[in-house]
Protein backbone atom coordinates (compact mmCIF):
# COMPACT_ATOMS: atom_id res chain seq x y z
CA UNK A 1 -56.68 -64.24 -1.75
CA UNK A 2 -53.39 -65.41 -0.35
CA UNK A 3 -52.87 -68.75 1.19
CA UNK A 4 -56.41 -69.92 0.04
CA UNK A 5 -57.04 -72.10 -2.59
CA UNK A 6 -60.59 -70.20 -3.89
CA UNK A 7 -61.32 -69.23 -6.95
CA UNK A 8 -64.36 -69.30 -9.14
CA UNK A 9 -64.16 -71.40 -11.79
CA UNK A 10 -67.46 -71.18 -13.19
CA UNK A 11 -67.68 -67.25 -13.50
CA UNK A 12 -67.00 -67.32 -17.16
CA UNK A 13 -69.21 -70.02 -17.91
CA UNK A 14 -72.12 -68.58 -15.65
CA UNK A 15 -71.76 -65.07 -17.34
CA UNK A 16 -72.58 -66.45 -20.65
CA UNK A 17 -75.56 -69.23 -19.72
CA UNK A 18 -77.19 -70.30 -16.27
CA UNK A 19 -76.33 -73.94 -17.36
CA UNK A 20 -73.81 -75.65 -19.07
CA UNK A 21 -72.99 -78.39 -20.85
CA UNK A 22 -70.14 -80.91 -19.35
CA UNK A 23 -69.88 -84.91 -18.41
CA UNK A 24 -69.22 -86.70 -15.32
CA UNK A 25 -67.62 -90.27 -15.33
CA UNK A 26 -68.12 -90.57 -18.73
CA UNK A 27 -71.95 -89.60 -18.96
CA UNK A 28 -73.43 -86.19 -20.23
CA UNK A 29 -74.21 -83.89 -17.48
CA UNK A 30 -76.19 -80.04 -17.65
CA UNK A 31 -74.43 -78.25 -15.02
CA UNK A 32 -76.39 -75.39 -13.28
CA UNK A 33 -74.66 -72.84 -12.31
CA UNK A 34 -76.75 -69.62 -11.48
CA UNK A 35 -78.01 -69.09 -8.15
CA UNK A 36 -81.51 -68.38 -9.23
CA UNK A 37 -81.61 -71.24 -11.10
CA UNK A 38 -80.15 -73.82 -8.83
CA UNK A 39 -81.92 -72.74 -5.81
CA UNK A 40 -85.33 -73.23 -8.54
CA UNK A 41 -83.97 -76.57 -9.43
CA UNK A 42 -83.31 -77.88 -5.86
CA UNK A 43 -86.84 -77.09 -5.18
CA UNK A 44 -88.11 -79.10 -8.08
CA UNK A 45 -88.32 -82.58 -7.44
CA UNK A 46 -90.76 -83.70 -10.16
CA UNK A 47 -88.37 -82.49 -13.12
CA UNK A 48 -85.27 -83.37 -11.05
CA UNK A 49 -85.56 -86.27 -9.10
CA UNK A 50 -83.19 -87.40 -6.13
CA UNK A 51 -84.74 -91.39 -6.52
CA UNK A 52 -81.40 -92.24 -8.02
CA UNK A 53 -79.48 -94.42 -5.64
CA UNK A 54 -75.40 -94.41 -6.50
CA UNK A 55 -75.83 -91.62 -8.64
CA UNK A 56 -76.72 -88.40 -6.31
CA UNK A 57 -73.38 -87.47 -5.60
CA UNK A 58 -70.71 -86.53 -8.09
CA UNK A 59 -68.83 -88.89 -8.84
CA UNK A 60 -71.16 -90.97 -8.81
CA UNK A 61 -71.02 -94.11 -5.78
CA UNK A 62 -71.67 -97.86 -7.52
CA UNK A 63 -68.39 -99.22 -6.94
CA UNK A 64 -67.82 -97.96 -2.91
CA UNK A 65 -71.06 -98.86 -1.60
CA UNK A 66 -73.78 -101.23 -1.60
CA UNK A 67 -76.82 -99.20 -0.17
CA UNK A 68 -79.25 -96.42 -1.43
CA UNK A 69 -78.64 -93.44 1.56
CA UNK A 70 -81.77 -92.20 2.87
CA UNK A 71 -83.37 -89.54 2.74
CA UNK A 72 -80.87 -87.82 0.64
CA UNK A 73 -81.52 -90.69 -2.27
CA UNK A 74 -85.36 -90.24 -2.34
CA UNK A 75 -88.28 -87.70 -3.53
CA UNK A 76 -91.74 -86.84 -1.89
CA UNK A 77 -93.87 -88.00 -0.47
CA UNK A 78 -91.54 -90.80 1.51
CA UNK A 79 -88.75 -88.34 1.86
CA UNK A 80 -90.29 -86.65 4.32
CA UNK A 81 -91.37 -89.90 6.24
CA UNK A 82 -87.70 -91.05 6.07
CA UNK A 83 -86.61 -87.95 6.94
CA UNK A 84 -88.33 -87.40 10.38
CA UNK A 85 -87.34 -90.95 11.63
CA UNK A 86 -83.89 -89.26 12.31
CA UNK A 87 -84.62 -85.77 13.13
CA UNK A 88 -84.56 -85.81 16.23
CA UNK A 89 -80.74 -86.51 16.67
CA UNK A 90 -79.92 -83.32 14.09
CA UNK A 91 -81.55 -81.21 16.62
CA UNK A 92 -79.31 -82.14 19.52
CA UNK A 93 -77.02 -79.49 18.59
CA UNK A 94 -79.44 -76.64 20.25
CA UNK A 95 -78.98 -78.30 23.20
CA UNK A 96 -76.89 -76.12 25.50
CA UNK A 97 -74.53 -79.41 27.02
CA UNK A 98 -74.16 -80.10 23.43
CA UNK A 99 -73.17 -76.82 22.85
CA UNK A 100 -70.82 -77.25 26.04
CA UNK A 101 -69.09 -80.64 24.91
CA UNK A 102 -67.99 -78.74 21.46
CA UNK A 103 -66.71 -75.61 23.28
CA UNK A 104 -64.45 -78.12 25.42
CA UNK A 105 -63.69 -80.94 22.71
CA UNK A 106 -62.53 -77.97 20.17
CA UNK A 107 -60.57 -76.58 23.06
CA UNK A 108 -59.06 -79.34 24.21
CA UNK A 109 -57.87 -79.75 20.31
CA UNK A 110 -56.89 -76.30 20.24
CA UNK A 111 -54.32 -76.53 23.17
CA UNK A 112 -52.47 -79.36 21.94
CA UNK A 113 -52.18 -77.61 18.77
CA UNK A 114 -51.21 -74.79 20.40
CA UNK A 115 -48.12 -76.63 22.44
CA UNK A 116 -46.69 -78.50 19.60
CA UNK A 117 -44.27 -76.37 17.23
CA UNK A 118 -46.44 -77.64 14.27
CA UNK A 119 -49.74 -79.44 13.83
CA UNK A 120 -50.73 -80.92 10.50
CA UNK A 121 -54.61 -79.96 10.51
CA UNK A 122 -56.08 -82.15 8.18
CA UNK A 123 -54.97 -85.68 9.55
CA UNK A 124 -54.23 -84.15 13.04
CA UNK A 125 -56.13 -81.78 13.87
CA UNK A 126 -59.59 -81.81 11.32
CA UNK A 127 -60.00 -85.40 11.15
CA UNK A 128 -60.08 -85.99 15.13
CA UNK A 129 -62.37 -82.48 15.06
CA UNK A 130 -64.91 -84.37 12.90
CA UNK A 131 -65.24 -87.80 14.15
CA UNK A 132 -65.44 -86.67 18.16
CA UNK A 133 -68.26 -84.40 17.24
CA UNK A 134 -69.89 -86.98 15.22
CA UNK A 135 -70.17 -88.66 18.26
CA UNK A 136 -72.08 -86.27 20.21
CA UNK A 137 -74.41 -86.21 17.40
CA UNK A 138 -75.31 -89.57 16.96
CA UNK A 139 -75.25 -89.97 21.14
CA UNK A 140 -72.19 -92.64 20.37
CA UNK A 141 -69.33 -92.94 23.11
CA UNK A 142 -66.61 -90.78 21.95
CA UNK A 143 -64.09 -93.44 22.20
CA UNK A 144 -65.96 -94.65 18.91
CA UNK A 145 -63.96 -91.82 17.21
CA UNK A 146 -60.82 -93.41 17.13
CA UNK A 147 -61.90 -96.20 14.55
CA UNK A 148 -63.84 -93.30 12.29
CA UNK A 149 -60.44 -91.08 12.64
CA UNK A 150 -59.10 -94.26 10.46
CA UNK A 151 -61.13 -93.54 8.11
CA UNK A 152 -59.23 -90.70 6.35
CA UNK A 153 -61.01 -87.60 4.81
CA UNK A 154 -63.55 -89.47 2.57
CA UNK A 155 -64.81 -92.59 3.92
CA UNK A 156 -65.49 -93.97 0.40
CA UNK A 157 -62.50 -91.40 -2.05
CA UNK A 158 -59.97 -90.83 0.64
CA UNK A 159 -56.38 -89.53 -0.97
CA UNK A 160 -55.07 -92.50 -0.26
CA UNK A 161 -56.89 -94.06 -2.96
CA UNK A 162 -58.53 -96.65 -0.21
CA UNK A 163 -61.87 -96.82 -0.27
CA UNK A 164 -63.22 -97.71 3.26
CA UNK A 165 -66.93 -98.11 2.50
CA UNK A 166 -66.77 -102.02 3.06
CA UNK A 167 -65.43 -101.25 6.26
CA UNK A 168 -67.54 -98.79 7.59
CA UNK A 169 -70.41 -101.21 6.17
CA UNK A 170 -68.83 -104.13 8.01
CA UNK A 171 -68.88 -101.94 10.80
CA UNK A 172 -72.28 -100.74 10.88
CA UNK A 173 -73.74 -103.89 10.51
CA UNK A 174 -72.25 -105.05 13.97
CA UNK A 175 -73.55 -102.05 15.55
CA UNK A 176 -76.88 -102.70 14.10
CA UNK A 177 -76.49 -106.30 15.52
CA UNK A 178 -75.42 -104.81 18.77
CA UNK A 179 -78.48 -102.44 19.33
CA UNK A 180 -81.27 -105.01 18.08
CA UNK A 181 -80.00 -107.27 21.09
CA UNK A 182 -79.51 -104.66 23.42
CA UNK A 183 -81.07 -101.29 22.25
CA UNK A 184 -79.88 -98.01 24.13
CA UNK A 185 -79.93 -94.02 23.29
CA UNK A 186 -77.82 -93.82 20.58
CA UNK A 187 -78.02 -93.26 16.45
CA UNK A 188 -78.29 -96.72 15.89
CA UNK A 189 -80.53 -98.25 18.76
CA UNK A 190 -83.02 -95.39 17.28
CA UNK A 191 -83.08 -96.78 13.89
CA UNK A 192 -83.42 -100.38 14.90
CA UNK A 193 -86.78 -99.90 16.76
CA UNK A 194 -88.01 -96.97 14.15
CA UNK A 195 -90.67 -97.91 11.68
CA UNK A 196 -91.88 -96.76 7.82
CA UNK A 197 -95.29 -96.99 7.09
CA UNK A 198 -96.00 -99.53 9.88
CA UNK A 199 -92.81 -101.97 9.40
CA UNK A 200 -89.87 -102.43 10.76
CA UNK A 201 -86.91 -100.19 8.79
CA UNK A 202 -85.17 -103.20 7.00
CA UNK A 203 -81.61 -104.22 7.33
CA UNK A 204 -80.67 -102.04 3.84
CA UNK A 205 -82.35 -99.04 4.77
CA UNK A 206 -80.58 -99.02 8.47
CA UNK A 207 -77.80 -99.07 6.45
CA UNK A 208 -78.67 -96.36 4.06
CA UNK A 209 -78.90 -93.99 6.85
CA UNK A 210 -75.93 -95.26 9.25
CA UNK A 211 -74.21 -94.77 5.77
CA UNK A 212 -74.50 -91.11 4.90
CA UNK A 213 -74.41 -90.17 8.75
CA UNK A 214 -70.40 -91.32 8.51
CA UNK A 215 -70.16 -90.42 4.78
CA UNK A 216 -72.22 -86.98 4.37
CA UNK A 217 -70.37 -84.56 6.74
CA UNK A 218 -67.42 -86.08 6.75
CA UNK A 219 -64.94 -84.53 3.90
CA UNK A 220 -66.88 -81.01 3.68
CA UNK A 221 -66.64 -80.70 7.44
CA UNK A 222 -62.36 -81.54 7.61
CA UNK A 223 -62.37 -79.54 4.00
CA UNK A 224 -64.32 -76.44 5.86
CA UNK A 225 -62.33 -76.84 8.91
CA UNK A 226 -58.75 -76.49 7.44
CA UNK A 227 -59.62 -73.71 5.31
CA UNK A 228 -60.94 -71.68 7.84
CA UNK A 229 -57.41 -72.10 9.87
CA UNK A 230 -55.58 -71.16 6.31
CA UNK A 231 -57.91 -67.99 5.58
CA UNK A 232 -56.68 -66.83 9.67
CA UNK A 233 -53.11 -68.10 8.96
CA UNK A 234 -53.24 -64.94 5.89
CA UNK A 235 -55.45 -62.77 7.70
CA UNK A 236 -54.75 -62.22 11.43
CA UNK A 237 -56.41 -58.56 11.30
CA UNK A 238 -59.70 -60.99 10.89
CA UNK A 239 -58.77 -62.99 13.67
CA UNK A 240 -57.99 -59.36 15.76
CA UNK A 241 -61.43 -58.38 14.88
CA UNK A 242 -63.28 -61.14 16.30
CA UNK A 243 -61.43 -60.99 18.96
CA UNK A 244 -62.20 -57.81 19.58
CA UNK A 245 -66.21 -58.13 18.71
CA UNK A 246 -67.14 -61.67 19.44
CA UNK A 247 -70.93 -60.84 18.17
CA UNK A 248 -69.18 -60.75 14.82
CA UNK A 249 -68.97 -64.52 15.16
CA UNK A 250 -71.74 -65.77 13.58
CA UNK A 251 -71.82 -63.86 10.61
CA UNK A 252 -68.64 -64.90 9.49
CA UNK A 253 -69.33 -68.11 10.21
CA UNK A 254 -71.87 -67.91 7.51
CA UNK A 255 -69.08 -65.86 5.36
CA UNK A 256 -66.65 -68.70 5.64
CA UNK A 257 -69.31 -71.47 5.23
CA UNK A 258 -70.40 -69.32 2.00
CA UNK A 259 -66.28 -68.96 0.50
CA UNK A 260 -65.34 -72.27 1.47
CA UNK A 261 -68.57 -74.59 -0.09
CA UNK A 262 -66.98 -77.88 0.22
CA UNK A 263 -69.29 -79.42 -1.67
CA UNK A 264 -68.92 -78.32 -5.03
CA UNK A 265 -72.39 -79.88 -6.43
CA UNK A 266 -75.21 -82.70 -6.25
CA UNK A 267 -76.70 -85.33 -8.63
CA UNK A 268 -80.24 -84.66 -10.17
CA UNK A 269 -81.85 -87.49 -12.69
CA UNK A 270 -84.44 -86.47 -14.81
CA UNK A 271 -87.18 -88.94 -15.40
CA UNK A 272 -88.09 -87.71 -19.13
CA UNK A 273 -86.68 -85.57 -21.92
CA UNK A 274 -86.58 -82.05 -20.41
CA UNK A 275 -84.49 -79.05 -20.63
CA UNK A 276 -82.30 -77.94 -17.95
CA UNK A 277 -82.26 -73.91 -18.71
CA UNK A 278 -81.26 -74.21 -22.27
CA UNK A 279 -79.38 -77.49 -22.05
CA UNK A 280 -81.36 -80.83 -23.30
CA UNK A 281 -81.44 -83.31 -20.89
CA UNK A 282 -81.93 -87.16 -21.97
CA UNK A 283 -84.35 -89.37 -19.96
CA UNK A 284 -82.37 -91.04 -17.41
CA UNK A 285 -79.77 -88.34 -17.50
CA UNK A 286 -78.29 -85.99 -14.72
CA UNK A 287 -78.15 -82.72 -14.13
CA UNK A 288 -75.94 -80.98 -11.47
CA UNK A 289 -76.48 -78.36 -8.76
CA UNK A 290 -73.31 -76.48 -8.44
CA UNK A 291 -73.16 -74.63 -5.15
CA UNK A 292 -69.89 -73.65 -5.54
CA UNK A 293 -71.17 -71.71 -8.69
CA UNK A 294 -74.64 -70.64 -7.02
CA UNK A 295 -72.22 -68.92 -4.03
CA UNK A 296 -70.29 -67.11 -6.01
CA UNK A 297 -72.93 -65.33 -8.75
CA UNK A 298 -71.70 -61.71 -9.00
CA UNK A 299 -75.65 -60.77 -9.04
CA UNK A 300 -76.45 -61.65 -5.47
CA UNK A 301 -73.07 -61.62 -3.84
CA UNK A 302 -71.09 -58.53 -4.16
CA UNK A 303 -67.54 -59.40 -4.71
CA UNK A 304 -67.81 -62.88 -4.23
CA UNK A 305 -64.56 -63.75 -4.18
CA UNK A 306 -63.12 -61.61 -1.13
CA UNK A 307 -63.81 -62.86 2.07
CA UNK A 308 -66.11 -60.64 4.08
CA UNK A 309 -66.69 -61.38 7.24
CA UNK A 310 -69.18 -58.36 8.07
CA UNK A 311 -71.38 -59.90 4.78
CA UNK A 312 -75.14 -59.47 5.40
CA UNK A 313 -77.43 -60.29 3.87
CA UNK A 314 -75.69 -63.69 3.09
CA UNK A 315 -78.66 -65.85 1.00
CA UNK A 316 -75.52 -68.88 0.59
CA UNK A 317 -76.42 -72.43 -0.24
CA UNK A 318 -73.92 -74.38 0.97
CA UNK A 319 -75.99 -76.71 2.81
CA UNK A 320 -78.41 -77.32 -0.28
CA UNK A 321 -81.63 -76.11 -0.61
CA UNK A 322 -85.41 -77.38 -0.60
CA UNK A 323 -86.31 -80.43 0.85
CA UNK A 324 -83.34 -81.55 0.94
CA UNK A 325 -81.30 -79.14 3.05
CA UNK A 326 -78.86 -80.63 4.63
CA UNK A 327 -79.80 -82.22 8.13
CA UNK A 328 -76.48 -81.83 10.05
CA UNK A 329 -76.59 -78.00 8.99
CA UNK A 330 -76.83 -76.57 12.60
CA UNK A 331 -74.20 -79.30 13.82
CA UNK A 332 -71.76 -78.05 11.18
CA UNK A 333 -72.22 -74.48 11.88
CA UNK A 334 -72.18 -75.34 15.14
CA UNK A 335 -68.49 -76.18 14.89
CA UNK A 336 -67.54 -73.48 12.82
CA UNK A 337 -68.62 -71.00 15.49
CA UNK A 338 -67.24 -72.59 18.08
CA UNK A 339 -63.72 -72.80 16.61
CA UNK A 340 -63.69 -69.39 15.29
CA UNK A 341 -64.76 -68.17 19.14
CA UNK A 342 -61.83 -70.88 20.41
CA UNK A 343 -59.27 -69.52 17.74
CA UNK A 344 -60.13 -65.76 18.64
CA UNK A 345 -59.77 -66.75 22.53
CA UNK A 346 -57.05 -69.06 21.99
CA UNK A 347 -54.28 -67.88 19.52
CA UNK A 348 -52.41 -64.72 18.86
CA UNK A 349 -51.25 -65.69 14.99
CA UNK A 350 -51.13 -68.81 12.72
CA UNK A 351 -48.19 -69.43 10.21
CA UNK A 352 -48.56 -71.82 7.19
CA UNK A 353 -45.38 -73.96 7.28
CA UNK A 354 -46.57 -76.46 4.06
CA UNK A 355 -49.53 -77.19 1.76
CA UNK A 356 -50.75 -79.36 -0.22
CA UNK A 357 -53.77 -78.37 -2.20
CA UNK A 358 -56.92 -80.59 -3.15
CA UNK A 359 -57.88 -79.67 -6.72
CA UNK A 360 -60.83 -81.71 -8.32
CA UNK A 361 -59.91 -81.74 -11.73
CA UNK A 362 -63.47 -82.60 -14.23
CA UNK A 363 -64.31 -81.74 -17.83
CA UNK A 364 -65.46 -78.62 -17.33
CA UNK A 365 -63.62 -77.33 -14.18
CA UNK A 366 -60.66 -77.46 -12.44
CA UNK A 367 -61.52 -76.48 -8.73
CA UNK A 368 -59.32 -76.10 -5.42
CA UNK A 369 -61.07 -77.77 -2.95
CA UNK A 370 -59.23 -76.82 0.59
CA UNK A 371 -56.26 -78.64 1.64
CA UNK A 372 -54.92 -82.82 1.40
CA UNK A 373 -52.45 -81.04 3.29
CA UNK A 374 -51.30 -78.21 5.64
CA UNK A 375 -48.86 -78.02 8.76
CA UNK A 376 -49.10 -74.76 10.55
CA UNK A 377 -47.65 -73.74 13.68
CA UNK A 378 -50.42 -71.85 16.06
CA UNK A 379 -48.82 -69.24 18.81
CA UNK A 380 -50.87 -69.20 21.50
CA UNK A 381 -52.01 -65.99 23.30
């Protein structure tokens, strides 16, 4: 697929076995890798538990933060407790003034891009994109973005090399201080005056979910962005098309979500001795749900490495599965709607002047992973 960095690096491996056998930081690790099988797995929170703080994501998190995040870093029955003490603020993205602010944020982005003779998206364009939505969803002032745009791509792996998780924690804990002496609307005055199981959340919890809120959507958000302007850049005819049918929106939103999976895979522990389909798994051993395998399994997706944008049905998992779907889901696809409907409205053609490519480079897999990189110029219509 020109100008994309996609490819599936797990066919081979998925052909022969729905799990493998690889290692992660050291530690043995049974990858899953079929989409049957990792869906089944994600639903399974008995035989793969998520009560592993540090060590759900991949790599795992010990030495950039201090705080288990919740509810991604807990099973049932609490997860679900946890869980609806923030709800609320992932559903603001149905609101139609939500809905609004994103349609004239993106736009606003889009024009500046559009008048410049390049833009670098990632730093520029993708990183601003990110942080000024982030603050419609946790009700923040938007002005807030311009300390979270210094946080690079990754708050806690940036390519820098910086990690800025003691910041962001420093950070958090003054607004913490700031709403418990003078509570408002926002993210953080809801927190301070929610309660588990009668009590007060304390001070490490608050933390725990200030901390994936900034962390969670951060990189696969910019990473999703940025390919999405690449995959245009090499296919205007796409661009032309949605154009031409806006209705087609939606569905290759959900295309492009599906291709670009920015998050390759998640942490499972086991509690005992089990077997992971065909793979023994040690007690206090992971295993790994690999989206970016699941997406791209030649027996549900036809041709799962060309882009279509007309795809339906489209079963993807980027966002996870089970009880732990992802909770900014409908913000995230919020944006990628509204900036292929901005891009269709906005530009005539995009050219890739330079890229750099993000490759995550494991025992088992080498895998592009969008962009550290990529000036483009956009023409405007």
């Amino acid at each position: 697929m020109p100008n994309l960095p996609y490819h599936d690096p797990f066919k081979e491996a998925r052909k022969e076995h729905p799990a493998t056998a690889t290692e992660f930081d050291g530690d043995p690790v049974a990858m899953i890798l079929g989409f049957k099988e990792v869906r089944e797995a994600a639903r399974n929170t008995e035989k793969f538990s998520s009560d592993a703080p540090f060590r759900v994501p991949i790599p795992r998190e010990e030495d950039v933060r201090t705080v288990r995040q919740y509810p991604l870093e807990v099973d049932p029955p609490v997860h679900a407790q946890y869980r609806k003490i923030v709800e609320s603020f992932f559903k603001r993205p149905t609101q139609p003034e939500y809905v609004v602010r994103m349609g004239n944020m993106i736009g606003e982005l889009l024009t500046g891009a559009c008048q410049s003779d390049s833009v670098e998206i990632v730093r520029e364009f993708a990183i601003p994109l990110q942080s000024r939505a982030l603050t419609y969803l946790l009700n923040m002032p938007e002005s807030e973005a311009e300390v979270w745009i210094k946080w690079g791509t990754h708050v806690f792996r940036d390519a820098s090399g910086v990690s800025k998780g003691a910041e962001m924690e420093a950070y958090c804990n003054e607004l913490f201080d700031q709403a418990e002496a003078n509570p408002g609307e926002d993210f953080f005055s809801a927190l301070t005056q929610a309660s588990f199981e009668g009590r007060p959340l304390t001070r490490q919890e608050l933390l725990g979910f200030a901390n994936i809120a900034f962390a969670g959507g951060r990189d696969t958000i910019i990473n999703t962005v940025s390919t999405i302007i690449a995959y245009f850049a090499g296919h205007p005819e796409a661009l032309d098309a949605l154009r031409d049918d806006p209705q087609k929106i939606i569905v290759a939103g959900e295309e492009l979500i599906r291709y670009t999976t920015p998050l390759t895979h998640i942490g499972r522990l086991c509690p005992v001795d089990t077997e992971a389909y065909g793979v023994p798994v040690k007690a206090g051993n992971l295993i790994s749900l690999c989206w970016a395998s699941a997406n791209f399994d030649e027996t549900v997706f036809e041709n799962p490495e060309t882009v279509q944008l007309d795809r339906k049905p489209n079963p993807h998992i980027a966002f996870g599965n089970g009880i732990h779907n992802c909770l900014g889901a409908a913000h995230a696809r919020l944006i990628v709607r509204t900036l292929l409907q901005k891009l269709s409205e906005m530009a005539s053609s995009i050219t890739i002047l330079s890229e750099s490519r993000n490759v995550e480079k494991e025992a088992g897999y080498e895998r592009c992973n969008a962009y550290a990189g990529l000036t483009v110029q956009i023409q405007p219509r």
